[in-house]
N, C-alpha and C. Protein backbone atom coordinates (compact mmCIF):
# COMPACT_ATOMS: atom_id res chain seq x y z
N UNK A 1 48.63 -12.50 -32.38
CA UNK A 1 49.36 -13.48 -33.16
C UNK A 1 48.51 -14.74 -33.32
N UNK A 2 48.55 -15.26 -34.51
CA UNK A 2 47.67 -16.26 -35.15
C UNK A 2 48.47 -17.44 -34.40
N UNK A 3 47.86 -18.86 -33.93
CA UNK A 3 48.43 -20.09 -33.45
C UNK A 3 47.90 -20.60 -34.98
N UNK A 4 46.68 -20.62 -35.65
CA UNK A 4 46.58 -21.39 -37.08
C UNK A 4 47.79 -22.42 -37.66
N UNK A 5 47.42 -23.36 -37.39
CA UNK A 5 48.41 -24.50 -38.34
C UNK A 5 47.29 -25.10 -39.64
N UNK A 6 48.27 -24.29 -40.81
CA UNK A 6 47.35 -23.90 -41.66
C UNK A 6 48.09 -25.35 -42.85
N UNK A 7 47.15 -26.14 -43.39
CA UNK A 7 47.15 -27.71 -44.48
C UNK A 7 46.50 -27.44 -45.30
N UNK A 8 47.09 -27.89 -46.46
CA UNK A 8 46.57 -27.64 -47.75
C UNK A 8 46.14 -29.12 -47.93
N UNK A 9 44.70 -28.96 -48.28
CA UNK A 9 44.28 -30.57 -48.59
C UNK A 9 43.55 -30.44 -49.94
N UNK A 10 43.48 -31.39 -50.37
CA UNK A 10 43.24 -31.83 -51.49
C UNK A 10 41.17 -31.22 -51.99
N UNK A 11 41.10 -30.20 -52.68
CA UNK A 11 39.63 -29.43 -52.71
C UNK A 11 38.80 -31.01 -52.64
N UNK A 12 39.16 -32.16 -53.04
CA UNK A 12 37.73 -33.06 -53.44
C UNK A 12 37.21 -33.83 -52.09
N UNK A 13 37.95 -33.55 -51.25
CA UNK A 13 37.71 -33.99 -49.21
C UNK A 13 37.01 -32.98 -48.82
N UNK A 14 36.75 -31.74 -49.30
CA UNK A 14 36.16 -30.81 -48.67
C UNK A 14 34.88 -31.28 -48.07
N UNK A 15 34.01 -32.18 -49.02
CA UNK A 15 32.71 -32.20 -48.58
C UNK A 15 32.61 -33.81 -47.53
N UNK A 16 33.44 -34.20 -47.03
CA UNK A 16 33.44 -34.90 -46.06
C UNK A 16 34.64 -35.08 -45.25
N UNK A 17 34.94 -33.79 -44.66
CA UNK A 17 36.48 -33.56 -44.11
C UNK A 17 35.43 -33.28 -42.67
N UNK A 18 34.76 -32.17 -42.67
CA UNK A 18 34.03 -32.20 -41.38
C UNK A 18 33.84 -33.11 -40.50
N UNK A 19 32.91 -34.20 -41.28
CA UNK A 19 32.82 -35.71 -40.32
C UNK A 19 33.79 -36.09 -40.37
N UNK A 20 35.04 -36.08 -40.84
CA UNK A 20 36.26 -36.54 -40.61
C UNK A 20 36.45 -36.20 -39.04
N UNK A 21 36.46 -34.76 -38.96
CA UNK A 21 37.45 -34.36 -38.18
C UNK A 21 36.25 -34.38 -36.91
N UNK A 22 34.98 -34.09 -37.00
CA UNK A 22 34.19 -34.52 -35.81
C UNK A 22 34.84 -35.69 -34.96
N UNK A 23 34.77 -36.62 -35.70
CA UNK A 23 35.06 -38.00 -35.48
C UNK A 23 36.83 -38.29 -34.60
N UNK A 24 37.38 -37.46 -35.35
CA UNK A 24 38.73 -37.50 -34.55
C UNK A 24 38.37 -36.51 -33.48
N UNK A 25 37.45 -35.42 -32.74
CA UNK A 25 37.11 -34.63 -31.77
C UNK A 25 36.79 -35.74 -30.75
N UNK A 26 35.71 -36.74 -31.55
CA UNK A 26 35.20 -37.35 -30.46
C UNK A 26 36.20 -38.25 -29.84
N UNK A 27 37.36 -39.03 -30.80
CA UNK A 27 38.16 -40.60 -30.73
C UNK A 27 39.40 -39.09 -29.80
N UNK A 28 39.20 -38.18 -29.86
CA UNK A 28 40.17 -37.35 -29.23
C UNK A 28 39.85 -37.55 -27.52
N UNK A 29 38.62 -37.47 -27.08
CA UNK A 29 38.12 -37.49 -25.74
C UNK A 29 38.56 -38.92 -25.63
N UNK A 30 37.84 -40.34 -25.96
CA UNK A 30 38.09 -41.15 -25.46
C UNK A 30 39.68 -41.48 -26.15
N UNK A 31 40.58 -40.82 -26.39
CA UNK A 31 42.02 -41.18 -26.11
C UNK A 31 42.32 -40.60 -24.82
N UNK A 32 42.06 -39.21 -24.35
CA UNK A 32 42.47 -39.12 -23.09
C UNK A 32 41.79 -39.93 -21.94
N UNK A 33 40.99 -39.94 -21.89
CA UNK A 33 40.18 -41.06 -20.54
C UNK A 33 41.37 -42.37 -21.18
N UNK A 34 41.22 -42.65 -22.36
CA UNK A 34 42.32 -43.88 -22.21
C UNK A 34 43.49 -43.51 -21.69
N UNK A 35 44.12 -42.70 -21.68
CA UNK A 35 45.22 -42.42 -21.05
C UNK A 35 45.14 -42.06 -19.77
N UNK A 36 44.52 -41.43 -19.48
CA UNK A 36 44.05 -41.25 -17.79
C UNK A 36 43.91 -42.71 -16.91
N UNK A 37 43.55 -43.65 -17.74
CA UNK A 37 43.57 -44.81 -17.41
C UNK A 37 44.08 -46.18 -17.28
N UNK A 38 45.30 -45.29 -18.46
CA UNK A 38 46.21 -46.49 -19.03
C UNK A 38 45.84 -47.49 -19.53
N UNK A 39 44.67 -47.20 -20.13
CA UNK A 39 44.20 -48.27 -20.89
C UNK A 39 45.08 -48.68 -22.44
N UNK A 40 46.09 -49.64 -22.18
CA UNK A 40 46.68 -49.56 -23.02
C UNK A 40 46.07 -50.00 -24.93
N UNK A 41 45.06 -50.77 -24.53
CA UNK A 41 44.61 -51.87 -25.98
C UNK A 41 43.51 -50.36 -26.43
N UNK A 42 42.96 -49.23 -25.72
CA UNK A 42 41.93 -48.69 -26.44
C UNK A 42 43.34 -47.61 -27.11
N UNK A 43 44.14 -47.38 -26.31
CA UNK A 43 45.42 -46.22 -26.60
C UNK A 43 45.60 -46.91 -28.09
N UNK A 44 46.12 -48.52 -28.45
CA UNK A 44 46.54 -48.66 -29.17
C UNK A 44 45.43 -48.94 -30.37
N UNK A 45 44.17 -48.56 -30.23
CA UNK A 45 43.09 -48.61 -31.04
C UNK A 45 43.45 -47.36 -32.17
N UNK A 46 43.35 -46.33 -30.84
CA UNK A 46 43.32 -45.06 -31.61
C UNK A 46 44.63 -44.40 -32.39
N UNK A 47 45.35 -45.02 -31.62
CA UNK A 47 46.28 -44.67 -32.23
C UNK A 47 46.58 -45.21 -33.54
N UNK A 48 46.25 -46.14 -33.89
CA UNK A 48 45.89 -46.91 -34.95
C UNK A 48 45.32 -46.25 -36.59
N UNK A 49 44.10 -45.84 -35.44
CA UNK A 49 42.82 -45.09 -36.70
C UNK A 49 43.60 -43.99 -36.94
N UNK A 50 44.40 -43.18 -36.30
CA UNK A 50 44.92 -41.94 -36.69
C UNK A 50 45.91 -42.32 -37.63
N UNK A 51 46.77 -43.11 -37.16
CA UNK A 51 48.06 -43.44 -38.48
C UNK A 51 47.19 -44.24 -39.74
N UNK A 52 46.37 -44.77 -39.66
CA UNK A 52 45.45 -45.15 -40.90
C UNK A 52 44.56 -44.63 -41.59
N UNK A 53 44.20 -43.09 -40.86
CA UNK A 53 43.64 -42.27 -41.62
C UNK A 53 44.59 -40.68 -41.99
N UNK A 54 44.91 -40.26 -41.40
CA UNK A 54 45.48 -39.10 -41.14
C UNK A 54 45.82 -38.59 -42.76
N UNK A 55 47.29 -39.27 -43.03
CA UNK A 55 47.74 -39.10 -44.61
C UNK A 55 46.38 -38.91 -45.62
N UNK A 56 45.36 -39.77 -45.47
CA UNK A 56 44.20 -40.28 -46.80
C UNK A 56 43.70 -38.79 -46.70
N UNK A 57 43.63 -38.33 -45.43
CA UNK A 57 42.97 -36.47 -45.59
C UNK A 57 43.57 -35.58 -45.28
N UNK A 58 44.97 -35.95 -46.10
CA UNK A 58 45.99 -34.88 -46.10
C UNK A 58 46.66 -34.46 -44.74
N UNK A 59 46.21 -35.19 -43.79
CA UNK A 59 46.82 -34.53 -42.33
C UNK A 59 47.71 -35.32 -41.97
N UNK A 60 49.22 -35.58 -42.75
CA UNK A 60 49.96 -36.60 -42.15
C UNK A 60 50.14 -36.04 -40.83
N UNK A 61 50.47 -35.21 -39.90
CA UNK A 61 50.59 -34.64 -38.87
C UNK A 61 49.85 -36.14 -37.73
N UNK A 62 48.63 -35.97 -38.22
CA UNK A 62 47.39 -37.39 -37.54
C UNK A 62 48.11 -38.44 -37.86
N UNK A 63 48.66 -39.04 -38.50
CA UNK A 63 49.33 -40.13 -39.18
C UNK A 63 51.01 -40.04 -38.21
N UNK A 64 51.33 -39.71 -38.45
CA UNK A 64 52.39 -39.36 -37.56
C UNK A 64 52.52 -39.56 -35.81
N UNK A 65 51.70 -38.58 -35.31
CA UNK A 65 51.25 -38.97 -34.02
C UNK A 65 50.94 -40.05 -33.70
N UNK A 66 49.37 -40.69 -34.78
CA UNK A 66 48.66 -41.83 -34.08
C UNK A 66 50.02 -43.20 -34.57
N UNK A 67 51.18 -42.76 -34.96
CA UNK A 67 51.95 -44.07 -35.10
C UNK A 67 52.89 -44.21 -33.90
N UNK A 68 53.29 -42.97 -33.05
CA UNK A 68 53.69 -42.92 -31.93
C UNK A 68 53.33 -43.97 -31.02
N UNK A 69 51.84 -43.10 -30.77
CA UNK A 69 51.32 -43.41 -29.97
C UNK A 69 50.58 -45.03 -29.85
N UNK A 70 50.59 -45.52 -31.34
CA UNK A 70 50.42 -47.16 -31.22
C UNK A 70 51.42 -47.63 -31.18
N UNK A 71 52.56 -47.39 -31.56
CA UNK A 71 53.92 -48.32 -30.87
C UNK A 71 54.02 -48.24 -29.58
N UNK A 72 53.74 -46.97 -28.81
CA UNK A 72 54.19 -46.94 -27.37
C UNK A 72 52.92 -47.78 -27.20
N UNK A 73 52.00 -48.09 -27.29
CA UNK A 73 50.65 -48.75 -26.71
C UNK A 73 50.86 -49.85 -26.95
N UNK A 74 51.63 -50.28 -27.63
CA UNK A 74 52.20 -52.07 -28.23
C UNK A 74 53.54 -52.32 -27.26
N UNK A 75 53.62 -51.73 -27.01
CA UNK A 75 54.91 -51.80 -25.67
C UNK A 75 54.59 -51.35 -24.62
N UNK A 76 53.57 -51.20 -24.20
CA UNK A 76 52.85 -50.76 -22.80
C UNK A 76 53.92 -50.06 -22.17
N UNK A 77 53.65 -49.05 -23.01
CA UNK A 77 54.97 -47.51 -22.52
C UNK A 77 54.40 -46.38 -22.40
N UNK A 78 53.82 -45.81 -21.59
CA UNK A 78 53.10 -44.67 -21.20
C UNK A 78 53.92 -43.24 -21.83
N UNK A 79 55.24 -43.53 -21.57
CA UNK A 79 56.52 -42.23 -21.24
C UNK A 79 55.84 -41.34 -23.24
N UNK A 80 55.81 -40.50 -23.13
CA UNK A 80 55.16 -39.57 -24.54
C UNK A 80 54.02 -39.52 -24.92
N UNK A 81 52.98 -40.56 -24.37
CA UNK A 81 51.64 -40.51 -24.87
C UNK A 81 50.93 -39.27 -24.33
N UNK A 82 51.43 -39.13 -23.30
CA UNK A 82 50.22 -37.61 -23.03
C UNK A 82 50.61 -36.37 -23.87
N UNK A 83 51.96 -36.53 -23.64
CA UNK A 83 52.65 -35.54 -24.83
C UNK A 83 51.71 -35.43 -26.19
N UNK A 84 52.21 -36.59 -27.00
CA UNK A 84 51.13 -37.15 -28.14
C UNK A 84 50.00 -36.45 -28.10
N UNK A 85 49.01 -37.13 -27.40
CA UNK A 85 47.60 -36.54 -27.03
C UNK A 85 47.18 -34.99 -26.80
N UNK A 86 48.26 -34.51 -26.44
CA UNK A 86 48.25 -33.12 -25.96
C UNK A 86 48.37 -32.23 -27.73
N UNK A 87 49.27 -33.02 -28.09
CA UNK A 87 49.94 -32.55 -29.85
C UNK A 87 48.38 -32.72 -30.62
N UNK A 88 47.73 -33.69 -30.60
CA UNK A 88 46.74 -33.84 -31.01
C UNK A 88 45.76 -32.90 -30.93
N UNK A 89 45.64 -32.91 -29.61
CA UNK A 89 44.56 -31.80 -29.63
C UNK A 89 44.83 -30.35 -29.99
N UNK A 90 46.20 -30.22 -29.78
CA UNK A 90 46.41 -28.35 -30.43
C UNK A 90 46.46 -28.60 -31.85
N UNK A 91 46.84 -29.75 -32.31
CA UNK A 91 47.02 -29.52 -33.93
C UNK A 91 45.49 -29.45 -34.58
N UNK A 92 44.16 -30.70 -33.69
CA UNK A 92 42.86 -30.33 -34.00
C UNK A 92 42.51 -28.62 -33.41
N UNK A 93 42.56 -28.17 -32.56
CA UNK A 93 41.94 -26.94 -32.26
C UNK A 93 42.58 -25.98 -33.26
N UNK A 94 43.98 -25.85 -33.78
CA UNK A 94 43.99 -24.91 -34.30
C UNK A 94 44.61 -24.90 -35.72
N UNK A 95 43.82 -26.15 -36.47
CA UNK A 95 43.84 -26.49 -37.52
C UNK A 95 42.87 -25.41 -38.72
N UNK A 96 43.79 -25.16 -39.66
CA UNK A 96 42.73 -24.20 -40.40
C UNK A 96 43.20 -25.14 -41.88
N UNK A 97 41.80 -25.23 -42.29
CA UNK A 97 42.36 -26.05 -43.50
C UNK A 97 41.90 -25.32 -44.77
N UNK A 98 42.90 -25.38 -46.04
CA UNK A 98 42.86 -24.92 -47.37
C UNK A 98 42.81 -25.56 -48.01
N UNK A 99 41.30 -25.99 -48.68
CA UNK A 99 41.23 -26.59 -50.19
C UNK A 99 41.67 -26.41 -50.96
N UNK A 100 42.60 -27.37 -51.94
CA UNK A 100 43.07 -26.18 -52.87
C UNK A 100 42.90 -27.36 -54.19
N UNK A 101 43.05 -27.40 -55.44
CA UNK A 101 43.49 -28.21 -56.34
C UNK A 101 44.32 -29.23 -56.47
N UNK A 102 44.71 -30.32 -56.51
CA UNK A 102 45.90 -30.89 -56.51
C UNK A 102 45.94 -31.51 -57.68
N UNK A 103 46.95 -31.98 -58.09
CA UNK A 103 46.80 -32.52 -59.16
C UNK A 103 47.33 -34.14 -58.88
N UNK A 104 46.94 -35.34 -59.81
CA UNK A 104 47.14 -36.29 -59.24
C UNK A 104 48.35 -36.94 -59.87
């Protein structure tokens, strides 16, 4: 059985969706050490970049989460962020993405 959480994004991101999503691999590691640490101001960094990017490359899913997770970091509220973080990373690992046409 396939886990694939399969997004239809927009074909003209194709050629810089990669470094997109590198980039959220890497801001993915240092969110957990931030959380391991309770570092609340880097939690509410990232969480930030995710709700400010996520939607622009079709992944409201990223947008969604990283808005969680910067309100709870603006209220120095731990209670769901690992949750969060955890969502994050299965939605990056088993993200399969479909270019497709959109129209504007």
């Amino acid at each position: 059985m396939s886990e694939k959480i399969l997004v239809q994004v927009d074909e003209d991101l194709e050629a810089i969706m990669g470094r997109y999503l590198e980039i959220r691999q890497k801001e993915l590691t240092e969110l957990e050490e931030a959380v391991a640490q309770e570092n609340f101001e880097t939690i509410r960094l990232l969480g930030h970049r995710l709700k400010g990017t996520g939607s622009s490359y079709g992944l409201d899913e990223l947008t969604r989460l990283g808005t969680l997770i910067e309100d709870k970091a603006m209220e120095q509220d731990m209670s769901g962020v690992p949750d969060y973080t955890a969502e994050i990373k299965h939605f990056l690992t088993y993200l399969d993405i479909e270019f497709i046409e959109m129209d504007e």
